[in-house]
PDB file of N, CA and C in Angstrom:
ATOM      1  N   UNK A   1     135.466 264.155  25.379  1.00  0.00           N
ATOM      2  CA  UNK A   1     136.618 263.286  25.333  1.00  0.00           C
ATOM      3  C   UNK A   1     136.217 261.949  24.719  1.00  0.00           C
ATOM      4  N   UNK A   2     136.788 261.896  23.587  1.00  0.00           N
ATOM      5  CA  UNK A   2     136.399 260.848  23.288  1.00  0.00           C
ATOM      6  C   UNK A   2     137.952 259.251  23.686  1.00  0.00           C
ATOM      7  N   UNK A   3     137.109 258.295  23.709  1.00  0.00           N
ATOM      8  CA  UNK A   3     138.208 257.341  24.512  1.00  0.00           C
ATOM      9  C   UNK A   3     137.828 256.401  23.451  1.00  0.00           C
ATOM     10  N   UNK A   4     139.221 255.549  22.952  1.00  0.00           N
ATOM     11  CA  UNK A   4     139.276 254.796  21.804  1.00  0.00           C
ATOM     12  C   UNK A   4     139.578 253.316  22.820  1.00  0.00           C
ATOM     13  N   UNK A   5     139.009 252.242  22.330  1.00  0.00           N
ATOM     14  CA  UNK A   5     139.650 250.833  22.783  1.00  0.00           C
ATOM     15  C   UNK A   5     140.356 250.393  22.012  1.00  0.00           C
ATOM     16  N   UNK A   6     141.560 248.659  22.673  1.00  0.00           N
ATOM     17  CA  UNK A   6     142.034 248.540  21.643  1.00  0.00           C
ATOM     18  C   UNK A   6     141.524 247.353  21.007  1.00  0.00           C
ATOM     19  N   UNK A   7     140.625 246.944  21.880  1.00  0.00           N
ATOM     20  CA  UNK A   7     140.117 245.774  21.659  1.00  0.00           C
ATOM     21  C   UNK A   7     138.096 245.768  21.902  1.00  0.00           C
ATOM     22  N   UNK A   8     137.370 244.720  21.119  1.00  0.00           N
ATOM     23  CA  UNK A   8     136.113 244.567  21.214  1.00  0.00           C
ATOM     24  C   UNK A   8     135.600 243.025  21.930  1.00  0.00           C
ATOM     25  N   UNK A   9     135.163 243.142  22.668  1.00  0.00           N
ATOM     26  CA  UNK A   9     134.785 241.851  23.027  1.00  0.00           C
ATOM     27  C   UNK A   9     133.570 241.045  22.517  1.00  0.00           C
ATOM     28  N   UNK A  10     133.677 239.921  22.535  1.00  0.00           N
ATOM     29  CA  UNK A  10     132.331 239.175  22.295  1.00  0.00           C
ATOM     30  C   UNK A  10     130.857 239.192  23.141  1.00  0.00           C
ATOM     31  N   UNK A  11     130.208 238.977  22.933  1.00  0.00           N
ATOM     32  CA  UNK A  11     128.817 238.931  23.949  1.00  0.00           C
ATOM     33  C   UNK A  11     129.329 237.884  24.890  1.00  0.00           C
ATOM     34  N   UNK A  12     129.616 236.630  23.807  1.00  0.00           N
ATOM     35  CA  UNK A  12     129.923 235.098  25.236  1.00  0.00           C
ATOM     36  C   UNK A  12     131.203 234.891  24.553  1.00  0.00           C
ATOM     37  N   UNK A  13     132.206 235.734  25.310  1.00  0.00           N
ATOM     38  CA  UNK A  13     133.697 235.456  25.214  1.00  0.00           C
ATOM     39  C   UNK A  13     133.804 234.283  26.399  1.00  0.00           C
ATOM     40  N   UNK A  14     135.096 233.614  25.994  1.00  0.00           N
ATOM     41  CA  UNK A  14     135.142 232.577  26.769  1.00  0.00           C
ATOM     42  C   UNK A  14     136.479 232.973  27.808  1.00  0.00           C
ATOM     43  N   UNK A  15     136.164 232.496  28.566  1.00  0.00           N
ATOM     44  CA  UNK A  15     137.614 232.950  29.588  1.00  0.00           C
ATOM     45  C   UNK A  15     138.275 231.515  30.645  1.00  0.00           C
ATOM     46  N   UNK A  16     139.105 231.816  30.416  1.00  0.00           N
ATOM     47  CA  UNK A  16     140.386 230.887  31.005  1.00  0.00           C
ATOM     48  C   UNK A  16     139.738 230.574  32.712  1.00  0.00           C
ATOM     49  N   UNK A  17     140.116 229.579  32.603  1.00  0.00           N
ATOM     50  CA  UNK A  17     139.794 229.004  34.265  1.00  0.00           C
ATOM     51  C   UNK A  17     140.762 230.517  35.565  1.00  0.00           C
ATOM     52  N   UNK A  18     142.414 230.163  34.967  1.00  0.00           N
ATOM     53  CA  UNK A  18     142.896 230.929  35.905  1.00  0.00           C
ATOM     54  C   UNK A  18     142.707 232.284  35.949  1.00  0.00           C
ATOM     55  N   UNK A  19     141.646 232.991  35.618  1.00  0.00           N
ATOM     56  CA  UNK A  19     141.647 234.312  35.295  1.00  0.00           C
ATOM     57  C   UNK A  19     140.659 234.335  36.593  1.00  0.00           C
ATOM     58  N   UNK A  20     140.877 235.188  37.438  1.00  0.00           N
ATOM     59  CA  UNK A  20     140.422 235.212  38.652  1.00  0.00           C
ATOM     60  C   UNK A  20     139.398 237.005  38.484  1.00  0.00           C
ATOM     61  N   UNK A  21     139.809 237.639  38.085  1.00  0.00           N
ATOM     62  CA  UNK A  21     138.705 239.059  37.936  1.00  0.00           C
ATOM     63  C   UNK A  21     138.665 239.188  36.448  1.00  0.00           C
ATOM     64  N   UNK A  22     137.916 238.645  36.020  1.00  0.00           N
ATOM     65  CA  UNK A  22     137.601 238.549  34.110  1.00  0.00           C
ATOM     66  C   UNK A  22     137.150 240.445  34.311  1.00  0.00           C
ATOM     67  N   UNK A  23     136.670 240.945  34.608  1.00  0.00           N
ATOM     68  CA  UNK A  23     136.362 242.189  34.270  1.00  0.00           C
ATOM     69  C   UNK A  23     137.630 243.501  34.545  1.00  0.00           C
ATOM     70  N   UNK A  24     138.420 243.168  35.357  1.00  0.00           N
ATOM     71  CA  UNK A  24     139.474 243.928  35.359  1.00  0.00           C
ATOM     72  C   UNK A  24     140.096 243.800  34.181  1.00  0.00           C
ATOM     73  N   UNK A  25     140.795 242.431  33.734  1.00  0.00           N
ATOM     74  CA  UNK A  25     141.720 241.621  32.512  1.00  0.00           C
ATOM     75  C   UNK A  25     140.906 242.509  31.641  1.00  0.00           C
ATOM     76  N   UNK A  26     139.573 242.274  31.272  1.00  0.00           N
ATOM     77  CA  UNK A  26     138.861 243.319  30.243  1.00  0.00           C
ATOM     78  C   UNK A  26     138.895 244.932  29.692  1.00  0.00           C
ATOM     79  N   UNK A  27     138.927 245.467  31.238  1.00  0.00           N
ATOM     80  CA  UNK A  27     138.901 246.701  30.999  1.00  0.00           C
ATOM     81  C   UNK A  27     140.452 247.258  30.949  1.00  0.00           C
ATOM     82  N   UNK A  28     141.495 246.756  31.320  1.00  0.00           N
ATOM     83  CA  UNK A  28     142.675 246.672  31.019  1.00  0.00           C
ATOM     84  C   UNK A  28     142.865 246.502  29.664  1.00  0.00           C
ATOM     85  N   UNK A  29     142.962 245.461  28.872  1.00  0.00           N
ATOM     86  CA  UNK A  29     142.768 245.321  28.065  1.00  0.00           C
ATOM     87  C   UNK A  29     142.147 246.424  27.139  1.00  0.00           C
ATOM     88  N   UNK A  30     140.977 246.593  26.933  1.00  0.00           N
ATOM     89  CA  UNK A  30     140.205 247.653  26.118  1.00  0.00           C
ATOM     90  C   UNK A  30     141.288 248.966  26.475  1.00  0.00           C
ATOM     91  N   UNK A  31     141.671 249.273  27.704  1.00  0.00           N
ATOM     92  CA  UNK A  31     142.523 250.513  27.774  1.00  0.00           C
ATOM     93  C   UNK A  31     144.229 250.463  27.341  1.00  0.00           C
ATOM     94  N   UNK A  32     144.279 249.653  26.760  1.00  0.00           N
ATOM     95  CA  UNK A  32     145.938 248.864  25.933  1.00  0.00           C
ATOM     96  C   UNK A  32     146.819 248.941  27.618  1.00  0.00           C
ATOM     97  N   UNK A  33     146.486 248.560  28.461  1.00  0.00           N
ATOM     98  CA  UNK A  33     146.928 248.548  29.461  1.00  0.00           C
ATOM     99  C   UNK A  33     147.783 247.304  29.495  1.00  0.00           C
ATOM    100  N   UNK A  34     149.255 247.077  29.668  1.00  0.00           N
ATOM    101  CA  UNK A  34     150.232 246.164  29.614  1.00  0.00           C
ATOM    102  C   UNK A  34     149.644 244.903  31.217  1.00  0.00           C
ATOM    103  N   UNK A  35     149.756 244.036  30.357  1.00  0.00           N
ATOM    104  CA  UNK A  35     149.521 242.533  31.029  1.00  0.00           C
ATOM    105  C   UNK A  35     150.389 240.969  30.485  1.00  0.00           C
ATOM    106  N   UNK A  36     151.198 240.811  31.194  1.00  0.00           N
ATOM    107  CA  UNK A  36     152.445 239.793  31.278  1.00  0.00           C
ATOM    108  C   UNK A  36     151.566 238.553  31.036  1.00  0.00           C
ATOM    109  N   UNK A  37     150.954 237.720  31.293  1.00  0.00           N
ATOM    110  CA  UNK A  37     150.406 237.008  30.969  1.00  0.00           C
ATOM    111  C   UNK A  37     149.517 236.728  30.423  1.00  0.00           C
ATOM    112  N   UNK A  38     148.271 237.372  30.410  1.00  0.00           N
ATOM    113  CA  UNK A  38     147.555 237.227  29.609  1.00  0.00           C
ATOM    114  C   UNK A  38     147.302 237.453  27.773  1.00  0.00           C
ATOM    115  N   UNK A  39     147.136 236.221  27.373  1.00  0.00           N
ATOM    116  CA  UNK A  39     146.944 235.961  25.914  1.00  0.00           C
ATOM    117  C   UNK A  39     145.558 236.078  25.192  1.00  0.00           C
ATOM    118  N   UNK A  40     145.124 237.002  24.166  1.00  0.00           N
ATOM    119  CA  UNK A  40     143.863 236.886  24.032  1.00  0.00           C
ATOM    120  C   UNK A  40     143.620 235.845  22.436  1.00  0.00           C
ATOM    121  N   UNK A  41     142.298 235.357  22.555  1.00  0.00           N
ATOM    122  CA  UNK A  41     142.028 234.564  21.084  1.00  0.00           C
ATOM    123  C   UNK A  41     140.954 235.567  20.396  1.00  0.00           C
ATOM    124  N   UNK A  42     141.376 236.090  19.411  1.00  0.00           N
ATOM    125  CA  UNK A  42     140.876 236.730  18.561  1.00  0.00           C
ATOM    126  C   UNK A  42     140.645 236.592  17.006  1.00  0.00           C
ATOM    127  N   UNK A  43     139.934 237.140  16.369  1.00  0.00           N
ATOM    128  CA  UNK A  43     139.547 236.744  14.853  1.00  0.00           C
ATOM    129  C   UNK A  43     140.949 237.117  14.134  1.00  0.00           C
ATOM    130  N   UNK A  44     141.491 236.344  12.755  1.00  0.00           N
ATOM    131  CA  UNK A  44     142.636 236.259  12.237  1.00  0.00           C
ATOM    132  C   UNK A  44     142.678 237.472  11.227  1.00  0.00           C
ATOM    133  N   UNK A  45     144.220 238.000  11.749  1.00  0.00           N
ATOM    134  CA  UNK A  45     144.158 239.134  11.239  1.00  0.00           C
ATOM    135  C   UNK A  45     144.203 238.967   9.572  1.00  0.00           C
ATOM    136  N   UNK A  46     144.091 238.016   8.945  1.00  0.00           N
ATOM    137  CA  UNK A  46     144.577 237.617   7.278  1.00  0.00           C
ATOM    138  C   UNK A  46     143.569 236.525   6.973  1.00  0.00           C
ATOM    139  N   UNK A  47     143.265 236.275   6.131  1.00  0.00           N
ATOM    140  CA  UNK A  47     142.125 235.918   5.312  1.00  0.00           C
ATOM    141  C   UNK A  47     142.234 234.426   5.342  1.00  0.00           C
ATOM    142  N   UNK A  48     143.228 233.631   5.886  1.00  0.00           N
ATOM    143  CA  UNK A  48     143.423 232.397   5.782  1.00  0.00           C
ATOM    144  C   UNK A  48     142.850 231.670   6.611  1.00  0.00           C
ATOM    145  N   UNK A  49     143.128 232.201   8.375  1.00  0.00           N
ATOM    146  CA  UNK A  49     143.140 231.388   9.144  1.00  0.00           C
ATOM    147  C   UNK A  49     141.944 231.853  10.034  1.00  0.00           C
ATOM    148  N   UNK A  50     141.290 231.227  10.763  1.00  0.00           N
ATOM    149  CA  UNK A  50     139.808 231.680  11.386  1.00  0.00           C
ATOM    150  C   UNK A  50     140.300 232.332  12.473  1.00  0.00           C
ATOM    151  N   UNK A  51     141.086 231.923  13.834  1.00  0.00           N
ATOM    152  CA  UNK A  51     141.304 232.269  14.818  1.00  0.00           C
ATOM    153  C   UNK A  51     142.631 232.416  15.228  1.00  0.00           C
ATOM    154  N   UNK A  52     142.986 233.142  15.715  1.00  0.00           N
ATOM    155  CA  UNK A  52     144.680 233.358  16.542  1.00  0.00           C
ATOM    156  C   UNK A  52     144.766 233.718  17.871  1.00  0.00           C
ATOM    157  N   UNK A  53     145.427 233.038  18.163  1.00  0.00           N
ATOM    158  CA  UNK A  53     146.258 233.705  19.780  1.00  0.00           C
ATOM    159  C   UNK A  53     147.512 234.250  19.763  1.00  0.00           C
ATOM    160  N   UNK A  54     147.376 235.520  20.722  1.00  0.00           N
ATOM    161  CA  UNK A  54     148.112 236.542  20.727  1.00  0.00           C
ATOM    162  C   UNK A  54     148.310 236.941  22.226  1.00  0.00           C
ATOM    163  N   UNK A  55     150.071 237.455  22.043  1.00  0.00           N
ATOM    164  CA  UNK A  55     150.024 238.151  23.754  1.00  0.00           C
ATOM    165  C   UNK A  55     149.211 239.202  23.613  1.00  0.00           C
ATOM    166  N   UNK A  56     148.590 239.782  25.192  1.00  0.00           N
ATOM    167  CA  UNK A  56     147.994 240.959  24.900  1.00  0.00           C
ATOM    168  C   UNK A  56     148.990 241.930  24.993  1.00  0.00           C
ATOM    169  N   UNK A  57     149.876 242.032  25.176  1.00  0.00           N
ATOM    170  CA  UNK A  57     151.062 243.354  24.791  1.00  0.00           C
ATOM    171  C   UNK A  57     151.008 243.509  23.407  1.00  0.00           C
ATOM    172  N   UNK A  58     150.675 242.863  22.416  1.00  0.00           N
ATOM    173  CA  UNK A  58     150.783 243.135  20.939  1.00  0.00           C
ATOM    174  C   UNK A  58     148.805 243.990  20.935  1.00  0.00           C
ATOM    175  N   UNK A  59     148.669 244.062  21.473  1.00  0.00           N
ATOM    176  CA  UNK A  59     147.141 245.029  21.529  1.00  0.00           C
ATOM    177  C   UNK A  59     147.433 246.648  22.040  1.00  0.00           C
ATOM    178  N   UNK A  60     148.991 246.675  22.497  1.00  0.00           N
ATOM    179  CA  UNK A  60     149.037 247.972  23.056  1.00  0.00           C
ATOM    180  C   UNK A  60     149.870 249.024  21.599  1.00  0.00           C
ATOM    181  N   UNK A  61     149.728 248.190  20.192  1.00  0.00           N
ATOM    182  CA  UNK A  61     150.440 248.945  19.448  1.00  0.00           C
ATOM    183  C   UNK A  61     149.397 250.169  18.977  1.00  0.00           C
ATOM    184  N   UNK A  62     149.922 251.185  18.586  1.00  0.00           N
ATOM    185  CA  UNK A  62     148.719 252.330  18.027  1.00  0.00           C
ATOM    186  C   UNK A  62     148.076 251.768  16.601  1.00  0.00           C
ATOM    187  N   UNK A  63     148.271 250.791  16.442  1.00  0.00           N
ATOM    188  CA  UNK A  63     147.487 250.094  15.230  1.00  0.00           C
ATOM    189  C   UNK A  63     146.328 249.927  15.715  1.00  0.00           C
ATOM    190  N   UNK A  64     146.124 249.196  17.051  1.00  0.00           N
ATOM    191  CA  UNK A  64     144.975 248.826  17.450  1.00  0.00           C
ATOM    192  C   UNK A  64     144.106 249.572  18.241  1.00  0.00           C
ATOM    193  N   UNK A  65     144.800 250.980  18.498  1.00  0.00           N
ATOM    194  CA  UNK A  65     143.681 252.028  18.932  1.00  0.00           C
ATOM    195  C   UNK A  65     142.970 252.475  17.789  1.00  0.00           C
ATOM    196  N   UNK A  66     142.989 251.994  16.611  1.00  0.00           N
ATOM    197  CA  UNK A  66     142.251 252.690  15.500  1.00  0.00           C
ATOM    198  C   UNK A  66     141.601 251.909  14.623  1.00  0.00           C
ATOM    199  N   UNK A  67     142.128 250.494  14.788  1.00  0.00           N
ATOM    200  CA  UNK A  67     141.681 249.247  14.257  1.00  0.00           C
ATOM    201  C   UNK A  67     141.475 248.166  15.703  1.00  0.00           C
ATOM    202  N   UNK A  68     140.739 248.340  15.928  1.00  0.00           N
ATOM    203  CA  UNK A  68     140.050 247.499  17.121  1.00  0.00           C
ATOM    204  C   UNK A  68     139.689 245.986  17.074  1.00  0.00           C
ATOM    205  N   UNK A  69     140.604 245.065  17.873  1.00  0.00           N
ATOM    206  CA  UNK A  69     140.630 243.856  17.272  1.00  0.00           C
ATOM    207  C   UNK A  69     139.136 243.033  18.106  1.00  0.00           C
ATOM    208  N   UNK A  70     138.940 241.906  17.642  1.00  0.00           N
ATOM    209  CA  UNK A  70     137.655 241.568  18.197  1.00  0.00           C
ATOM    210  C   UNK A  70     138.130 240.296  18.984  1.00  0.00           C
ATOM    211  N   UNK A  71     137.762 240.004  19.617  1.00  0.00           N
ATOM    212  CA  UNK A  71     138.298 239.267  20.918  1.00  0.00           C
ATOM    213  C   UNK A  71     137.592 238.415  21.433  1.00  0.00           C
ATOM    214  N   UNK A  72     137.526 237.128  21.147  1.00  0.00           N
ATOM    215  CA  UNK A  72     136.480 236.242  21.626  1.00  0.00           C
ATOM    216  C   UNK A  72     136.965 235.231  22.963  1.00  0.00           C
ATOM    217  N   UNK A  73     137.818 235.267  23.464  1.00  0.00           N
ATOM    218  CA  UNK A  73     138.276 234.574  24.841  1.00  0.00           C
ATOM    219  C   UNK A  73     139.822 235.340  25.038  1.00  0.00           C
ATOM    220  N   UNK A  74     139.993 235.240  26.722  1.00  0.00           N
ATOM    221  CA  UNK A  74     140.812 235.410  27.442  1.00  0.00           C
ATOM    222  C   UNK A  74     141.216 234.216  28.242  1.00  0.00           C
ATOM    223  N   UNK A  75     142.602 234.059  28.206  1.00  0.00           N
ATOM    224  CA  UNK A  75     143.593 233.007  29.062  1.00  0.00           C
ATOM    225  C   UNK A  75     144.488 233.728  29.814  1.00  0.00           C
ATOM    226  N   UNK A  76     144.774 233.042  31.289  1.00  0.00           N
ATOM    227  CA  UNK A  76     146.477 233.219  31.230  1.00  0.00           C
ATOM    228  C   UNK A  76     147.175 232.265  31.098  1.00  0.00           C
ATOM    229  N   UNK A  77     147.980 232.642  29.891  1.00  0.00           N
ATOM    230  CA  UNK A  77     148.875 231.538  29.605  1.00  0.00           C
ATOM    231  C   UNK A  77     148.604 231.149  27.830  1.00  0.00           C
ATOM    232  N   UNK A  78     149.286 230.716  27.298  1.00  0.00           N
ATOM    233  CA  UNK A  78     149.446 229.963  25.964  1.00  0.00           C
ATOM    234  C   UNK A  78     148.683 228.711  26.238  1.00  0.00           C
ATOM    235  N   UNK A  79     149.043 228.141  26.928  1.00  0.00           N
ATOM    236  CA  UNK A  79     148.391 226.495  27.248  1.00  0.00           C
ATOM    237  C   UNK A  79     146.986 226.843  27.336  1.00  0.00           C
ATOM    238  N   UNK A  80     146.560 227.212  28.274  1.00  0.00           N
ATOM    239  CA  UNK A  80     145.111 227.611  28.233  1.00  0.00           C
ATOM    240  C   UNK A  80     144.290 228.086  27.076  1.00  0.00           C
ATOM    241  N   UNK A  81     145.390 229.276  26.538  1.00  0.00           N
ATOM    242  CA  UNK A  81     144.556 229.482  25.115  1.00  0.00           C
ATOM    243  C   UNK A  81     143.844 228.382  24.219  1.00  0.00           C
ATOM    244  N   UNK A  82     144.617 227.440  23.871  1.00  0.00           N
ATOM    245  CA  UNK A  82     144.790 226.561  23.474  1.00  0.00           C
ATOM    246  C   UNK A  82     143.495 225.501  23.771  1.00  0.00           C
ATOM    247  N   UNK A  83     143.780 225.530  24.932  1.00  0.00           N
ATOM    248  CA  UNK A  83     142.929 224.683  25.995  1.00  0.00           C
ATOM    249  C   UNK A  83     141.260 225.355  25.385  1.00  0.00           C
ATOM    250  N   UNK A  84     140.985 226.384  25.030  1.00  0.00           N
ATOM    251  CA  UNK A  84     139.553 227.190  25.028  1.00  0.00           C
ATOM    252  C   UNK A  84     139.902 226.936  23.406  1.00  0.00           C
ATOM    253  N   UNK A  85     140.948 227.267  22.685  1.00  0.00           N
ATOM    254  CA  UNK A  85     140.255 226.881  20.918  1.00  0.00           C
ATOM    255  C   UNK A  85     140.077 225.588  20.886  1.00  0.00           C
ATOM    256  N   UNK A  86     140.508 224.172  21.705  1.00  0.00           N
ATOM    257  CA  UNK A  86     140.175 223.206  21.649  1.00  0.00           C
ATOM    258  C   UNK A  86     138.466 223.167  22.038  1.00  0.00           C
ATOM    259  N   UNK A  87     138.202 223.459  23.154  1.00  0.00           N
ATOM    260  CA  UNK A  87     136.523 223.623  23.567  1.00  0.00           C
ATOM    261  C   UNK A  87     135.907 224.345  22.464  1.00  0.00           C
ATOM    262  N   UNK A  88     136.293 225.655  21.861  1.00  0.00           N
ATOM    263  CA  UNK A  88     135.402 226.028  20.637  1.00  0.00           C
ATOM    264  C   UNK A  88     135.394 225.061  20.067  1.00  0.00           C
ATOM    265  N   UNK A  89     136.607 224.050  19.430  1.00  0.00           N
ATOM    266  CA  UNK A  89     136.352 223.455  18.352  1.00  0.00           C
ATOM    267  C   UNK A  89     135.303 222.313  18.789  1.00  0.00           C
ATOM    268  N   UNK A  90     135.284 221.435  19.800  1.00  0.00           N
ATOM    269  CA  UNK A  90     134.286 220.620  20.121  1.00  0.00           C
ATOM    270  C   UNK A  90     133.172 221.702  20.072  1.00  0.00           C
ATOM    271  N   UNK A  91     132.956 222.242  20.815  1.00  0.00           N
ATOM    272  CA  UNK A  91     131.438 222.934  20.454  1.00  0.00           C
ATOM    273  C   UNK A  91     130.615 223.230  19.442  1.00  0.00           C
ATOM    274  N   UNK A  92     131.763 223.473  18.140  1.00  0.00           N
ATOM    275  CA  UNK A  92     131.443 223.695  17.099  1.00  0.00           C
ATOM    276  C   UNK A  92     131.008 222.497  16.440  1.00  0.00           C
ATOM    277  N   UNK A  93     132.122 221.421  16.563  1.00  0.00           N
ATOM    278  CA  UNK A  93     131.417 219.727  16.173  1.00  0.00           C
ATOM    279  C   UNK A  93     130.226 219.560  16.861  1.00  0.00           C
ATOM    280  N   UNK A  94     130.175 219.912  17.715  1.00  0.00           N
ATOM    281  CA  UNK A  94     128.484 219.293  18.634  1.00  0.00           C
ATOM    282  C   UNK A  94     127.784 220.004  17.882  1.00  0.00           C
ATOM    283  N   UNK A  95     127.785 221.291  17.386  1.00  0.00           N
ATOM    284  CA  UNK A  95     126.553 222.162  16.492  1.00  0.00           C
ATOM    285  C   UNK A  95     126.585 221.777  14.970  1.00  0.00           C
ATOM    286  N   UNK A  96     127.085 220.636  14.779  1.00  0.00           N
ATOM    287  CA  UNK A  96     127.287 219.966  13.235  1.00  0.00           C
ATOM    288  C   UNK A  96     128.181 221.371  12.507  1.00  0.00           C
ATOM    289  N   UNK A  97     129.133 222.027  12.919  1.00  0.00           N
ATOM    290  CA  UNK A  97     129.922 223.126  12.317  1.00  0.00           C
ATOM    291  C   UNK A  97     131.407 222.276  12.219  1.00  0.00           C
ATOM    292  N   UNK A  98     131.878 221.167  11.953  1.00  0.00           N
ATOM    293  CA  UNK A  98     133.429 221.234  12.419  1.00  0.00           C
ATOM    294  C   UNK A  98     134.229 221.862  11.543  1.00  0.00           C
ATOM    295  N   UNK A  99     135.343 222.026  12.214  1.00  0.00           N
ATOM    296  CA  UNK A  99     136.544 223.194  11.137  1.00  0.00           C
ATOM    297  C   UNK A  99     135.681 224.894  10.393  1.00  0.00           C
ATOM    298  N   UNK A 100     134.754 224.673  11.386  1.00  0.00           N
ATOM    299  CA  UNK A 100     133.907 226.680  11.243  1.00  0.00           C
ATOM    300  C   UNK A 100     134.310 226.632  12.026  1.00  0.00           C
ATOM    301  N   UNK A 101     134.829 227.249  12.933  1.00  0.00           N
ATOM    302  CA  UNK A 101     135.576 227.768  14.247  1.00  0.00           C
ATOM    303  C   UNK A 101     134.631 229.406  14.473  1.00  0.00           C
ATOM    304  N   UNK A 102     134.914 230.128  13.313  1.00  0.00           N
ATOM    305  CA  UNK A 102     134.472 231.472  12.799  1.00  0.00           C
ATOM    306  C   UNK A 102     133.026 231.606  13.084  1.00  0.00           C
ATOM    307  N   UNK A 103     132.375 230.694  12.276  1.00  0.00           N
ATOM    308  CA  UNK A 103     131.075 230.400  11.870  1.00  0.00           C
ATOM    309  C   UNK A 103     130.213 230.194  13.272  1.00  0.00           C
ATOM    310  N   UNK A 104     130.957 229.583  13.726  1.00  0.00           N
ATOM    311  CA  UNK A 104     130.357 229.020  15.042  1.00  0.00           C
ATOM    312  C   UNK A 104     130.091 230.103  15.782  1.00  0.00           C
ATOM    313  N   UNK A 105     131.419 230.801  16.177  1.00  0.00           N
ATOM    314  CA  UNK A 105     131.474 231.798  17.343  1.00  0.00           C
ATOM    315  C   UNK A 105     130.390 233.063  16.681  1.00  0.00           C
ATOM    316  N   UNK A 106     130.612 233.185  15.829  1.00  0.00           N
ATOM    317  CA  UNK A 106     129.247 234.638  14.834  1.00  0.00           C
ATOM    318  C   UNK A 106     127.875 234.196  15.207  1.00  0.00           C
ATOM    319  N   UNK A 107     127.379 232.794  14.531  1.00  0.00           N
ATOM    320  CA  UNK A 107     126.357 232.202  15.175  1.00  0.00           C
ATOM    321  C   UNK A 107     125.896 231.975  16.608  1.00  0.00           C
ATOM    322  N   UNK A 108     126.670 231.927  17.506  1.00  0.00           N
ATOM    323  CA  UNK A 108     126.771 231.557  18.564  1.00  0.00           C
ATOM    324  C   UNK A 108     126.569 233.304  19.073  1.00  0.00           C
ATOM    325  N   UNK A 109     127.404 234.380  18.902  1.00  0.00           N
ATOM    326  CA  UNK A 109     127.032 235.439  19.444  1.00  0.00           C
ATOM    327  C   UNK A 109     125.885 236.564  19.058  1.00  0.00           C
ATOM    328  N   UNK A 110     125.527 235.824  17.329  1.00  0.00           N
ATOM    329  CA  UNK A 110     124.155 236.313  17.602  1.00  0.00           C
ATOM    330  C   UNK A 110     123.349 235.855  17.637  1.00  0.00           C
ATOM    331  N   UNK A 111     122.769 234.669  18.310  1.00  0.00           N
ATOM    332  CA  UNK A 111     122.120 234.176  18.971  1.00  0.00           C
ATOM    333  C   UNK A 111     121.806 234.728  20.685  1.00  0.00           C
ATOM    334  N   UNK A 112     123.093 235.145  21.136  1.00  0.00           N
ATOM    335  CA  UNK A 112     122.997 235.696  22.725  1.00  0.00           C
ATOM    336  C   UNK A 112     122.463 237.237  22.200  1.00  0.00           C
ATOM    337  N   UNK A 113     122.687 237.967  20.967  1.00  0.00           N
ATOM    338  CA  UNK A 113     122.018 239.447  20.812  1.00  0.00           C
ATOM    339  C   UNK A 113     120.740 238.786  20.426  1.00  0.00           C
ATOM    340  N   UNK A 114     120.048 238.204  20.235  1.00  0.00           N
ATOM    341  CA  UNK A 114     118.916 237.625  19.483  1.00  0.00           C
ATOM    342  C   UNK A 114     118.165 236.992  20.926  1.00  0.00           C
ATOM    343  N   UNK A 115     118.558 236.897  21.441  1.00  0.00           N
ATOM    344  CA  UNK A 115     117.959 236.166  23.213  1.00  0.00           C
ATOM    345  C   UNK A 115     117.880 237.536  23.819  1.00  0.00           C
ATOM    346  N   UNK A 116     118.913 238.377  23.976  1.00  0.00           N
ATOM    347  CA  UNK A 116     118.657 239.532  25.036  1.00  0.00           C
ATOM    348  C   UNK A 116     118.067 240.597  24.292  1.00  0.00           C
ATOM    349  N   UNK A 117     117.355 240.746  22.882  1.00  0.00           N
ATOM    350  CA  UNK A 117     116.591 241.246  22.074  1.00  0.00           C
ATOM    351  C   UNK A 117     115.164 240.841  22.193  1.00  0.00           C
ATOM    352  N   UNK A 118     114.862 239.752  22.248  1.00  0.00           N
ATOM    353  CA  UNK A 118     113.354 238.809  22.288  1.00  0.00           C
ATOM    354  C   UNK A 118     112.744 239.333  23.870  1.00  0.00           C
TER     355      UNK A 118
END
């Protein structure tokens, strides 16, 4: 049996303060399992823009059991989302990256495969 996700997560995804069981929201998620609040920030589906937030009900279309979106933080809520691309973006200024948003988070996660590799 093979089992498809609809979503990929990051090594150091970032997650929303109010998210109280980050690993349930996850595995829900990966199983296109319907969730009312929660919004995920993921890489942009079009060539323009680095990052987007999205409800996760738009992860339960059969597009994304076959095209697997990559998923770098979980919120509940829009505000919060928000709240975590603001913290990427400072983080990214503190690493002399500003306006890489992209750049940052790639660097940043292979660096954590590059630590639990060493």
């Amino acid at each position: 049996m093979n089992i498809r996700h609809y979503c990929v997560f990051d090594k150091k995804m970032y997650i929303g303060e109010s998210i109280t069981h980050p690993r349930l929201v996850k595995l829900k998620l990966a199983l296109g399992k319907p969730q009312l609040l929660i919004y995920v920030i993921c890489k942009a589906s079009n060539n323009v823009d680095q990052l987007e937030i999205c409800h996760s009900l738009i992860l339960k279309q059969k597009y994304y059991k076959h095209n697997p979106v990559y998923v770098y933080g979980i919120a509940k809520g829009y505000r919060e989302a928000l709240d975590i691309i603001v913290k990427i973006s400072d983080e990214a200024s503190e690493c002399n990256m500003p306006g890489q948003l992209l750049g940052y988070l790639q660097s940043a996660s292979s660096a954590v495969k590059t630590a639990r590799e060493g």
